[in-house]
Protein backbone atom coordinates (compact mmCIF):
# COMPACT_ATOMS: atom_id res chain seq x y z
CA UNK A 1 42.65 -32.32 50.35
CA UNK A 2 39.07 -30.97 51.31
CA UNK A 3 35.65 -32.76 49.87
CA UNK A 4 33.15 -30.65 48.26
CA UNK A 5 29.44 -31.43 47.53
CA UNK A 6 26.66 -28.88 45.34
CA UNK A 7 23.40 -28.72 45.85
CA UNK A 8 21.69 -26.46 43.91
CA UNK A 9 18.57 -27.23 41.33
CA UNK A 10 20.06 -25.12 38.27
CA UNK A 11 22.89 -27.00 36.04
CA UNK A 12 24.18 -23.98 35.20
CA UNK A 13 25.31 -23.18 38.90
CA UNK A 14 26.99 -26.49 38.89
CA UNK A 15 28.76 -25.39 35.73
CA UNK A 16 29.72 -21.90 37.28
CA UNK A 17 30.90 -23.62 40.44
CA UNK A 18 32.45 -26.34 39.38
CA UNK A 19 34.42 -23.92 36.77
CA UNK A 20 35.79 -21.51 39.59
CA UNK A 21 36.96 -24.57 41.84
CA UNK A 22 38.85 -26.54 39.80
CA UNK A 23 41.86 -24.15 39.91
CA UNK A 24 42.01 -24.64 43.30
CA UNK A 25 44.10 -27.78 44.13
CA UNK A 26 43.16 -28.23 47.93
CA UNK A 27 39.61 -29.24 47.35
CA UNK A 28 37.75 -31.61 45.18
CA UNK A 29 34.11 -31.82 44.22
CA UNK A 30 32.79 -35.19 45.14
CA UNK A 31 29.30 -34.88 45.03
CA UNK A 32 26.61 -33.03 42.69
CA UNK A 33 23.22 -32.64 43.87
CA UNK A 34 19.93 -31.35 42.32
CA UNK A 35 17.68 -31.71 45.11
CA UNK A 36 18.27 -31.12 49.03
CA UNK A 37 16.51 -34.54 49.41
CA UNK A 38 19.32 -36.67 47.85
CA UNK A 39 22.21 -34.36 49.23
CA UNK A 40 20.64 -35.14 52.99
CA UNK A 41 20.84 -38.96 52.08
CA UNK A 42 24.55 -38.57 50.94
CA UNK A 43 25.29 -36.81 54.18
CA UNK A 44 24.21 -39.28 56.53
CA UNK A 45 26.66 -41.47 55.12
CA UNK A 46 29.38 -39.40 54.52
CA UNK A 47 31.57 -36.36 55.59
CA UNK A 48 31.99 -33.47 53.55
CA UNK A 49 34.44 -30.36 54.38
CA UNK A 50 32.26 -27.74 52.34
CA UNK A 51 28.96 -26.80 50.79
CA UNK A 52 27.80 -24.82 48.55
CA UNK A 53 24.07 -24.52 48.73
CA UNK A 54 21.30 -22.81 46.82
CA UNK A 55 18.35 -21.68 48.69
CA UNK A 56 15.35 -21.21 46.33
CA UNK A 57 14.88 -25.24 45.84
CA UNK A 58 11.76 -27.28 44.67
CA UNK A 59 10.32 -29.76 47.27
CA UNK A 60 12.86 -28.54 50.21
CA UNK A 61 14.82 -25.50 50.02
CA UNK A 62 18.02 -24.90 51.50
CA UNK A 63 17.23 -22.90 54.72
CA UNK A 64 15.02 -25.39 56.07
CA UNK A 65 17.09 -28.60 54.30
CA UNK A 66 20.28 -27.23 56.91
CA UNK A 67 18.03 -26.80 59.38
CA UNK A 68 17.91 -30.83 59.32
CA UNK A 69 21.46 -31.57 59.30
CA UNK A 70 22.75 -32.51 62.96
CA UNK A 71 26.52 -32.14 61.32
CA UNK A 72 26.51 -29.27 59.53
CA UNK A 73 29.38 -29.11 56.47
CA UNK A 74 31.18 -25.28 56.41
CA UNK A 75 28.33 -24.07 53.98
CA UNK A 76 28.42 -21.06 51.39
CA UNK A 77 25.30 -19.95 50.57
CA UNK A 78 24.21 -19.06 46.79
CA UNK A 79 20.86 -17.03 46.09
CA UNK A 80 19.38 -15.17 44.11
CA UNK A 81 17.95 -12.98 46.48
CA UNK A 82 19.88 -10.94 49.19
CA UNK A 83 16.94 -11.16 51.67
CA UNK A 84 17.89 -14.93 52.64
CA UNK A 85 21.44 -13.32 53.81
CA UNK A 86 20.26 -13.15 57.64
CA UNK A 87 18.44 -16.45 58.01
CA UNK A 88 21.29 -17.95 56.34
CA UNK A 89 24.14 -16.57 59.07
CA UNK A 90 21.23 -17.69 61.70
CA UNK A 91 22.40 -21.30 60.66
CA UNK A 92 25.80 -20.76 61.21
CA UNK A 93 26.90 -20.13 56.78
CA UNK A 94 30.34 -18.62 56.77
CA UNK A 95 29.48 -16.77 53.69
CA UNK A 96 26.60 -16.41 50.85
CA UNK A 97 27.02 -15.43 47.43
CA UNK A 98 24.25 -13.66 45.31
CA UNK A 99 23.59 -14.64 41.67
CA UNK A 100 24.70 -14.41 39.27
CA UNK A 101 28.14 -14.98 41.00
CA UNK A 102 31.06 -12.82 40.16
CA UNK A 103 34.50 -14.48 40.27
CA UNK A 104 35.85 -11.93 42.30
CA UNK A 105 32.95 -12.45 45.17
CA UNK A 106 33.49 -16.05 44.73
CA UNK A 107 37.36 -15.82 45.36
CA UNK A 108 36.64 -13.75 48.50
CA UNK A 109 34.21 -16.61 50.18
CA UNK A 110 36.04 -19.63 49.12
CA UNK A 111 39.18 -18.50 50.35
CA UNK A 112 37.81 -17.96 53.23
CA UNK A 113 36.33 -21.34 53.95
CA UNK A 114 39.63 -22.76 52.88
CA UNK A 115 41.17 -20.27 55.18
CA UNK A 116 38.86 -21.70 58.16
CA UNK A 117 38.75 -24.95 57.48
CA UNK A 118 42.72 -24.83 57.82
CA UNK A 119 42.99 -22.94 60.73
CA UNK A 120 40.32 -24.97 62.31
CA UNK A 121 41.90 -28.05 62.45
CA UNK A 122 45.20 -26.67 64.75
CA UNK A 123 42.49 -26.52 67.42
CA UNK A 124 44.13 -22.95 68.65
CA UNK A 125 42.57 -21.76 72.34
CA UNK A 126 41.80 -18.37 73.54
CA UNK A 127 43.60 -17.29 77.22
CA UNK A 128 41.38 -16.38 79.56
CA UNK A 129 41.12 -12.69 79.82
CA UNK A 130 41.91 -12.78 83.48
CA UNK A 131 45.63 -13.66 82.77
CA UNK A 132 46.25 -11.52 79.66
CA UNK A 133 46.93 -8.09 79.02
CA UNK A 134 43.91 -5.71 79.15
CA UNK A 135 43.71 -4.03 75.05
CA UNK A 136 45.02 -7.73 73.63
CA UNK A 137 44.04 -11.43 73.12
CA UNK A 138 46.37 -13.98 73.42
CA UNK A 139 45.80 -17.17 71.32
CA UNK A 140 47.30 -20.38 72.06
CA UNK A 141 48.76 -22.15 69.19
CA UNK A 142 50.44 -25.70 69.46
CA UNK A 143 53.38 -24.18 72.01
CA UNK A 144 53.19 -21.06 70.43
CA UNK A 145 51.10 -17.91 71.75
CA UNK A 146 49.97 -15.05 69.46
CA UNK A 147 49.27 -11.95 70.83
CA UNK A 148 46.36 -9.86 68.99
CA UNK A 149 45.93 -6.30 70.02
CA UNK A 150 42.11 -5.36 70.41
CA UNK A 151 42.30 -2.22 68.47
CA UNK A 152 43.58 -4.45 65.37
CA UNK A 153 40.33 -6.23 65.31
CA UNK A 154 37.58 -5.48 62.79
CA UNK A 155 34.98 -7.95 63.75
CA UNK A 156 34.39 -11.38 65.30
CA UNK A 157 32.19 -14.36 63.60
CA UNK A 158 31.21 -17.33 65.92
CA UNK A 159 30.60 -20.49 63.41
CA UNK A 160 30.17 -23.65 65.49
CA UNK A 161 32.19 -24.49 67.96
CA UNK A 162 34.97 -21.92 66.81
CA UNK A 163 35.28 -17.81 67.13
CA UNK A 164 36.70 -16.50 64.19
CA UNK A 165 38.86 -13.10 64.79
CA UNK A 166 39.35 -10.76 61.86
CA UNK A 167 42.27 -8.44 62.79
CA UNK A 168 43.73 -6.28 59.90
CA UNK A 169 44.51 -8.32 57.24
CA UNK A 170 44.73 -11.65 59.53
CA UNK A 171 41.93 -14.15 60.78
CA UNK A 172 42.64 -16.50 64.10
CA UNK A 173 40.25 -19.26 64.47
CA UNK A 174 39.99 -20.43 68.10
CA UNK A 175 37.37 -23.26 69.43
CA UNK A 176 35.13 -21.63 71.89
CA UNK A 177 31.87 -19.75 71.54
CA UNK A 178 30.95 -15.91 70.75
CA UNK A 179 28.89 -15.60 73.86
CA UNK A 180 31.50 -16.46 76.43
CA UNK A 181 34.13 -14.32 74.12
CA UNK A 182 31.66 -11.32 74.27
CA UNK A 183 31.19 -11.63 78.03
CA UNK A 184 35.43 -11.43 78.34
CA UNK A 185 36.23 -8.67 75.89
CA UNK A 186 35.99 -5.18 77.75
CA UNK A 187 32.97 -3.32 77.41
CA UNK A 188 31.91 -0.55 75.15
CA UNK A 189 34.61 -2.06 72.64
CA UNK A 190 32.52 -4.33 70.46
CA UNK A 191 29.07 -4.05 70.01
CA UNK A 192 26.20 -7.37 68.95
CA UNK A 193 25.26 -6.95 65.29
CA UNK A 194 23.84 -10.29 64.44
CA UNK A 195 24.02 -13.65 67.36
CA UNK A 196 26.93 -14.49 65.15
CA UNK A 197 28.78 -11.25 65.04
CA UNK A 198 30.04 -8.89 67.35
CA UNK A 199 31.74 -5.71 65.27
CA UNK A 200 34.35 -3.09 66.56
CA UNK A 201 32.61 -0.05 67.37
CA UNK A 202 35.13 2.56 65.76
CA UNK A 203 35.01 0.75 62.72
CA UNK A 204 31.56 0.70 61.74
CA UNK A 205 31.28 3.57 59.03
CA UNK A 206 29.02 1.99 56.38
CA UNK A 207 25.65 0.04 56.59
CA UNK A 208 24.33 -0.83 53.39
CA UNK A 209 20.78 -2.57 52.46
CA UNK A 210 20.81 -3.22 56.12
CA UNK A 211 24.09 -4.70 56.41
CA UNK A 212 27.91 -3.47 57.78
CA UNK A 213 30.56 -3.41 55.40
CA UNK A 214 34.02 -4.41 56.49
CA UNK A 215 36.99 -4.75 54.29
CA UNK A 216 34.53 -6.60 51.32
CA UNK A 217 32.80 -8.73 54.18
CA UNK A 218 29.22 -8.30 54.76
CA UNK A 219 28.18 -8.50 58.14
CA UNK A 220 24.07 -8.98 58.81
CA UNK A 221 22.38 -6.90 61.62
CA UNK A 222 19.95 -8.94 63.09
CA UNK A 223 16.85 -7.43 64.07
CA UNK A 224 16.94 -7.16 67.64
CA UNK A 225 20.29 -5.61 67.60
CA UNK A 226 19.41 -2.93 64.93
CA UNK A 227 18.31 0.07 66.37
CA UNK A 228 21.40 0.25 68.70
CA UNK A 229 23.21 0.22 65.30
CA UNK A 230 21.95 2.80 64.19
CA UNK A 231 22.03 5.10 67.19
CA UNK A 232 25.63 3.97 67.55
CA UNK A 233 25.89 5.37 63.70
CA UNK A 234 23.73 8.77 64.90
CA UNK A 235 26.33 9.37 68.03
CA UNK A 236 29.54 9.02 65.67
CA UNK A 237 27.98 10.92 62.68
């Protein structure tokens, strides 16, 4: 089972939170925090699998209180404000939820940190490109190898020390970084959205309040990276 800690000044979060977890048998919430003060005492002592985190927070709020973590728990953001999106995926978040939270959009996020956090612990590894085949990836996993074909492959999320791969309707989580993945994939394929994303360029075909939309998942475009989104978009229109 996976721990679970909430930080977030509002009761009423806790209440929402707490209410769309508890179906979920793999996880247990261990910890409920009003401040970011407390919840950084509680995680120097302790491990925890997930957070959820509110941003807008008296005293310390929650972009700055992650900035202070050295371990950093898998962390969904909540907000009420869709602006803290991009500094939140700057600090490695897998996902952030704006308020109030729907249970559909809560589904979506928290099965995907489930998702992660199970794939991440078979510790899967990416073959080097070099001894593959050209328009696929081949993943490593325990004595089995997965083959992934590039065209199949919506986007890719680096969070920590793992590359997530979204392909169709499947995710592979492999330890490595984005960088060196970027530098192996061939080029003109994938193009940099956000430091933590690099998105298919064929499949871009919506941008939204300044953000890609991919199968539900939001993807940020950083702001170094977005005017070659949009003259990517200009080309294909």
């Amino acid at each position: 089972m996976y721990t679970s800690i909430i930080v977030d000044d509002e009761p009423l979060a806790h209440k929402i939170i707490e209410e769309y977890v508890k179906s979920n048998e793999s996880i247990q919430i261990i910890g409920n925090f009003y401040n970011a003060m407390d919840a950084h005492d509680y995680l120097l002592a302790h491990e925890v699998d997930l957070l959820f985190l509110d941003i807008q927070m008296p005293d310390l709020d929650g972009v700055s209180f992650l900035k202070t973590l050295k371990h950093k728990p898998i962390t969904i953001m909540t907000t009420a404000y869709r602006d803290f999106a991009l500094e939140g995926f700057e600090l490695g978040v897998l996902d952030y939820l704006v308020k109030p939270i729907s249970r559909h959009r809560f589904d979506v996020a928290f099965e995907r940190a489930i998702e992660f956090l199970h794939l991440s612990k078979q510790k899967n590894k990416l073959i080097a490109s070099d001894e593959i085949e050209p328009q696929k990836l081949t993943i490593k996993s325990g004595t089995k190898y997965i083959s992934v074909p590039l065209d199949s492959i919506t986007h890719i999320q680096g969070l920590k020390d793992y590359v997530i791969f979204y392909a169709d309707k499947n995710k592979y989580v492999t330890l490595g970084y984005i960088k060196k993945i970027e530098s192996s994939l061939p080029t003109g394929q994938f193009i940099r959205a956000h430091k933590s994303f690099l998105v298919a360029r064929k499949k871009i075909n919506l941008i939204n309040r300044g953000k890609i939309i991919l199968d539900g998942f939001e993807i940020p475009i950083g702001r170094i990276y977005k005017h070659q989104i949009m003259n990517l978009l200009e080309k294909n229109s």
